[in-house]
C-alpha atoms as a PDB file:
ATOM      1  CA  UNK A   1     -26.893 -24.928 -12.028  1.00  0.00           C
ATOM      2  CA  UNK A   2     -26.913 -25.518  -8.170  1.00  0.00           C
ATOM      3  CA  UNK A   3     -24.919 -28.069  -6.344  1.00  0.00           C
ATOM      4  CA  UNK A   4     -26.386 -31.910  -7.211  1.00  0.00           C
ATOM      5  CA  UNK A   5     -27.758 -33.619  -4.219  1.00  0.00           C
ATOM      6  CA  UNK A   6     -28.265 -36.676  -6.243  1.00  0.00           C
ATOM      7  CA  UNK A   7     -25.910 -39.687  -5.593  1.00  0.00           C
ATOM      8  CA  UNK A   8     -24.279 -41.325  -8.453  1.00  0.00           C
ATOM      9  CA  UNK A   9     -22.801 -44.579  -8.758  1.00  0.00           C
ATOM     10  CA  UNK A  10     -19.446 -43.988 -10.912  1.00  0.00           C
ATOM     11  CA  UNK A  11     -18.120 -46.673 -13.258  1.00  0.00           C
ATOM     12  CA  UNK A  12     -15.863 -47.768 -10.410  1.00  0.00           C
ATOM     13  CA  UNK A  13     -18.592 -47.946  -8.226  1.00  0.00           C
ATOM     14  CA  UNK A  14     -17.826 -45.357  -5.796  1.00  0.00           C
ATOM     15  CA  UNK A  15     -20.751 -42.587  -4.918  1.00  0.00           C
ATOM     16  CA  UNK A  16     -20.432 -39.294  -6.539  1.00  0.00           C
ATOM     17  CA  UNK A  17     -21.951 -36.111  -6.582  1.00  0.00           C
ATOM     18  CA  UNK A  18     -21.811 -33.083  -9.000  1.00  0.00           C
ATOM     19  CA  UNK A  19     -20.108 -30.167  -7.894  1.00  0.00           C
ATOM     20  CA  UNK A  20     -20.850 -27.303  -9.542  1.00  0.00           C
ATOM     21  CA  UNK A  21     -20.419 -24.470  -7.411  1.00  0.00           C
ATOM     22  CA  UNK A  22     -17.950 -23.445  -4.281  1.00  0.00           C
ATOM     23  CA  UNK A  23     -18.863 -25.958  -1.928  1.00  0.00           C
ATOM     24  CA  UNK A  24     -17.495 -26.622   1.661  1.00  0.00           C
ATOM     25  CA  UNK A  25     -17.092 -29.876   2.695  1.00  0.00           C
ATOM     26  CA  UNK A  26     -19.151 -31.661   6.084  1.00  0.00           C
ATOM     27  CA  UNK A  27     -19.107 -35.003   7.429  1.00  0.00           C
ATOM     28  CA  UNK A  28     -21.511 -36.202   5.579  1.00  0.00           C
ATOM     29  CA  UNK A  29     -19.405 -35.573   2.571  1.00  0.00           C
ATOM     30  CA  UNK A  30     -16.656 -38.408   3.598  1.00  0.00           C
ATOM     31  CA  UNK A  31     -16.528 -41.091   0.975  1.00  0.00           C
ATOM     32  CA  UNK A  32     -18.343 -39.327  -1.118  1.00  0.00           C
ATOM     33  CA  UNK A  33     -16.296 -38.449  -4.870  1.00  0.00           C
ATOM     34  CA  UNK A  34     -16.975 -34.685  -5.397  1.00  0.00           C
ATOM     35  CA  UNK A  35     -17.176 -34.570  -8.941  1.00  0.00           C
ATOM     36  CA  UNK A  36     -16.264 -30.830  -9.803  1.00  0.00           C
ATOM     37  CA  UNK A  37     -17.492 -29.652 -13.305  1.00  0.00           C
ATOM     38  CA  UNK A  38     -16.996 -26.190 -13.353  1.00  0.00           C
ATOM     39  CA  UNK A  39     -14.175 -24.252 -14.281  1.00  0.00           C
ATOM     40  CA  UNK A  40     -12.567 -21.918 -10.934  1.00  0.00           C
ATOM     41  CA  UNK A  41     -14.544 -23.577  -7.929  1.00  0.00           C
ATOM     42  CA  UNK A  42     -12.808 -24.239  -4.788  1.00  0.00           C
ATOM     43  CA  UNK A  43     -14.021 -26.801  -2.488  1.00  0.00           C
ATOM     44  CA  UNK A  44     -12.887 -26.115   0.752  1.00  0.00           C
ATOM     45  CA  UNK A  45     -12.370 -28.407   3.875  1.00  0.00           C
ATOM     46  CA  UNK A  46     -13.985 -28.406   6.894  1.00  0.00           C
ATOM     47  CA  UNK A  47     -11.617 -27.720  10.366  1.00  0.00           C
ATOM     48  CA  UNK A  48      -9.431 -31.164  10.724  1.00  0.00           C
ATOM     49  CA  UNK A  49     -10.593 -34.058  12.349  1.00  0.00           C
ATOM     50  CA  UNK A  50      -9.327 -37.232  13.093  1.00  0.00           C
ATOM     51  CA  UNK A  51     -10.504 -39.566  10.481  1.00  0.00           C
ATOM     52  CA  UNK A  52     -12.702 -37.160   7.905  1.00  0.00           C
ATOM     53  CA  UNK A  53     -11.468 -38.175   4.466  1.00  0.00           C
ATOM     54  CA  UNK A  54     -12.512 -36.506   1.124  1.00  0.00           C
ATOM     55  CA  UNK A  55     -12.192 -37.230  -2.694  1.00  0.00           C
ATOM     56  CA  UNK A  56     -12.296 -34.413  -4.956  1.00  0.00           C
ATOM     57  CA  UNK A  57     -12.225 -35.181  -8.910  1.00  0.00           C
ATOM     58  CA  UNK A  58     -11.915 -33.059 -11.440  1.00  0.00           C
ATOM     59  CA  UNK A  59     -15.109 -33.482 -14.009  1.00  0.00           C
ATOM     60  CA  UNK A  60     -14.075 -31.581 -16.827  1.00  0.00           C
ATOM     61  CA  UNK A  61     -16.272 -28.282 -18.140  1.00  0.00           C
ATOM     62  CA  UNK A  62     -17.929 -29.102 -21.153  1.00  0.00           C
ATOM     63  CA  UNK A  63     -18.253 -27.474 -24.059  1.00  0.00           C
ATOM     64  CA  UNK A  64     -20.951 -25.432 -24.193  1.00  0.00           C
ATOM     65  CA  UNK A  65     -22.801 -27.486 -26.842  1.00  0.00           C
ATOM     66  CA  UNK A  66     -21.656 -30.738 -24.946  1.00  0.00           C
ATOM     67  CA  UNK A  67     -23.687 -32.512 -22.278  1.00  0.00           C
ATOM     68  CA  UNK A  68     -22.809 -32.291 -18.684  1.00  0.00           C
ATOM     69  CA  UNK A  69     -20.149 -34.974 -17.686  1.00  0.00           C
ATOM     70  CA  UNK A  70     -18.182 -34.866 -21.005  1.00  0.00           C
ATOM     71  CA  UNK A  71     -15.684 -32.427 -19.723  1.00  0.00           C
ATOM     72  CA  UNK A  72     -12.349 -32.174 -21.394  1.00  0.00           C
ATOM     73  CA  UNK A  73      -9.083 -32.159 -20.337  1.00  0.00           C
ATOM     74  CA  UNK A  74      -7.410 -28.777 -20.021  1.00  0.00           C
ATOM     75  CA  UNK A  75     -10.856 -27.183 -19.470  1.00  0.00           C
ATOM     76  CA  UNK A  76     -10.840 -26.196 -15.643  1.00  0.00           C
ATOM     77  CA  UNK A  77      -8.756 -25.654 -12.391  1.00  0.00           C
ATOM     78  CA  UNK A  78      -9.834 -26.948  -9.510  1.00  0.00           C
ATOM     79  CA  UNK A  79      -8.797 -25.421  -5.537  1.00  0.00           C
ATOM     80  CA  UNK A  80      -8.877 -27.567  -2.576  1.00  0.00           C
ATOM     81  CA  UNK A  81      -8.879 -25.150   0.028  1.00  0.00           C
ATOM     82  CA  UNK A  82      -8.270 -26.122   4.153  1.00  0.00           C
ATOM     83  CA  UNK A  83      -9.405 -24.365   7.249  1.00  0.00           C
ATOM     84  CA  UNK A  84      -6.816 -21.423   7.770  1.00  0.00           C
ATOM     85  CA  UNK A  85      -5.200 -23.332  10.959  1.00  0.00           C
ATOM     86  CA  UNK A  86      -4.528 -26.525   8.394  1.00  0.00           C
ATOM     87  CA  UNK A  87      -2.114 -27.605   6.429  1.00  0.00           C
ATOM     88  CA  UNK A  88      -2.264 -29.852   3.401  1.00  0.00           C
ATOM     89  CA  UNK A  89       0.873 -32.605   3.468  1.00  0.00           C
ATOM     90  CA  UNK A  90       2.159 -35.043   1.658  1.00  0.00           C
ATOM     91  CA  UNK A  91       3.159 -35.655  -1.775  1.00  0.00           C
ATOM     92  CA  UNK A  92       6.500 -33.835  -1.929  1.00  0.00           C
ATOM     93  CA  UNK A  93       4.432 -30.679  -0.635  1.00  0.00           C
ATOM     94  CA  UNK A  94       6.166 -28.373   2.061  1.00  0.00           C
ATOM     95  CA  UNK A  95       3.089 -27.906   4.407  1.00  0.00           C
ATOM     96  CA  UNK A  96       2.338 -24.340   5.078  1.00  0.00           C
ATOM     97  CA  UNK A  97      -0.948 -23.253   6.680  1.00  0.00           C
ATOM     98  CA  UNK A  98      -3.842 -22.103   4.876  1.00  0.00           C
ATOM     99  CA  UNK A  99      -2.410 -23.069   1.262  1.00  0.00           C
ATOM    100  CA  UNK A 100      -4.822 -24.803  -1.419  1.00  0.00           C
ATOM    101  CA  UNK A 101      -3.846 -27.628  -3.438  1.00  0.00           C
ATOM    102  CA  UNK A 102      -4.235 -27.038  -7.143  1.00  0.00           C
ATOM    103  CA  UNK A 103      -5.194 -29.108 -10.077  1.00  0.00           C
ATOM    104  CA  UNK A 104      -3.782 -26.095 -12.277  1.00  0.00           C
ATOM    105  CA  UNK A 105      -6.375 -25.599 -15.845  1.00  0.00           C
ATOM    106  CA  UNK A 106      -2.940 -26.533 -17.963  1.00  0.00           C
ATOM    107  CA  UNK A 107      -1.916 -29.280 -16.644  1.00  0.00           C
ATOM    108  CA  UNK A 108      -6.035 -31.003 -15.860  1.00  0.00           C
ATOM    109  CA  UNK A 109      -6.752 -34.058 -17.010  1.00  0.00           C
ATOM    110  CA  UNK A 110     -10.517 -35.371 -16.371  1.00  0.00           C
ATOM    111  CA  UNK A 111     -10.458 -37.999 -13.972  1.00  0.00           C
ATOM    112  CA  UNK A 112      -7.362 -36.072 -11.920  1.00  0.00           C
ATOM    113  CA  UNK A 113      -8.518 -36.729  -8.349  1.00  0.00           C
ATOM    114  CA  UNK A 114      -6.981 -36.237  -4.694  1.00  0.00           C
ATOM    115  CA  UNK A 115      -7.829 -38.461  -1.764  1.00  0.00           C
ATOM    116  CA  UNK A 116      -7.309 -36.256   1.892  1.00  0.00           C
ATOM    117  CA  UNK A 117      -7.361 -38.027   4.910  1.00  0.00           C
ATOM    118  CA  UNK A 118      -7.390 -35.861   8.068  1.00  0.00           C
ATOM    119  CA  UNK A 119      -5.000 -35.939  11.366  1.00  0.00           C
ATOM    120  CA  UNK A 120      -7.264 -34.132  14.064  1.00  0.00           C
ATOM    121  CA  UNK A 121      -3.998 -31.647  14.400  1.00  0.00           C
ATOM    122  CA  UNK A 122      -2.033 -30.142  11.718  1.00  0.00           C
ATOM    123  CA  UNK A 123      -4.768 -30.749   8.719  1.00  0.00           C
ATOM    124  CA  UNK A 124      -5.161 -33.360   5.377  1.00  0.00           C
ATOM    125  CA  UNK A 125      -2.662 -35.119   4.240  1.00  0.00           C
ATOM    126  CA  UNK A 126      -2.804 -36.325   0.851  1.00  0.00           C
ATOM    127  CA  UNK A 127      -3.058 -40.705   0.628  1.00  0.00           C
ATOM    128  CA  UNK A 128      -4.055 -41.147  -2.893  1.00  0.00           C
ATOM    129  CA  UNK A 129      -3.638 -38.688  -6.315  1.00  0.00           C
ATOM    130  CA  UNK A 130      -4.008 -38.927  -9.710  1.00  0.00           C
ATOM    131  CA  UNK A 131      -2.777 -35.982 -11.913  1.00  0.00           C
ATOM    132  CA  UNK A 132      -0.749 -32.882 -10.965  1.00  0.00           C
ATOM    133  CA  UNK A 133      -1.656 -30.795  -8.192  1.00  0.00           C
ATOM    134  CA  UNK A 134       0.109 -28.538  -7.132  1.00  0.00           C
ATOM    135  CA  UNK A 135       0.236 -26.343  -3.461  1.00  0.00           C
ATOM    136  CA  UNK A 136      -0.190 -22.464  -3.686  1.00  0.00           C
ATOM    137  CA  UNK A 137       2.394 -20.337  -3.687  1.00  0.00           C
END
């Protein structure tokens, strides 16, 4: 399954999309919840500028027998990956260029999400997260 182009409106209300595939993120993406459901995709941001901001949740994968959308915890990682001149900052992270940040498969819960709001400089830093994430080594 391809990459949804169809808007959702959550149960918070906020927009959605399915994210099933890598994906790189555009400005039209901002404010937009990617909903990853896939096991091992990496979504990976666009060169910093001031103001983009991104949400990227973690969907679950679901069992194979299970409709799409009732992902379970434990059941995928998820990369956020920035431009190799960026760094990703903020919660407790040491920013490093060119380092994902990591909702590792062990510690995923559905619903973990990260909010990135970018400087126009030095990257993303991260404003809002549920969930552990983690920067790569």
């Amino acid at each position: 399954m391809a990459n949804s182009t169809t808007l959702y409106t959550g149960q918070d209300g906020r927009i959605w999309v399915d994210v099933t595939e890598n994906k790189t993120l555009a400005l039209a993406d901002c404010g937009i919840v990617q909903n990853v459901l896939t096991d091992a995709i990496t979504i990976t941001l666009p060169a910093t500028a001031a103001s983009l901001n991104f949400v990227v949740r973690n969907g679950g994968d679901a069992d194979a027998n299970a409709a799409v959308g009732s992902g379970y915890n434990g059941s995928m990682a998820v990369n956020v990956s920035p431009a190799a001149a960026d760094k990703i900052s903020g919660m407790g992270l040491t920013p490093a260029d060119n380092k994902d940040l990591i909702n590792t498969k062990a510690t995923a819960e559905v619903g973990d999400e990260v909010t990135l709001l970018a400087d126009g400089t030095d990257g993303y830093t991260v404003v809002e997260v549920k969930g552990t994430w983690a920067r790569e080594a």
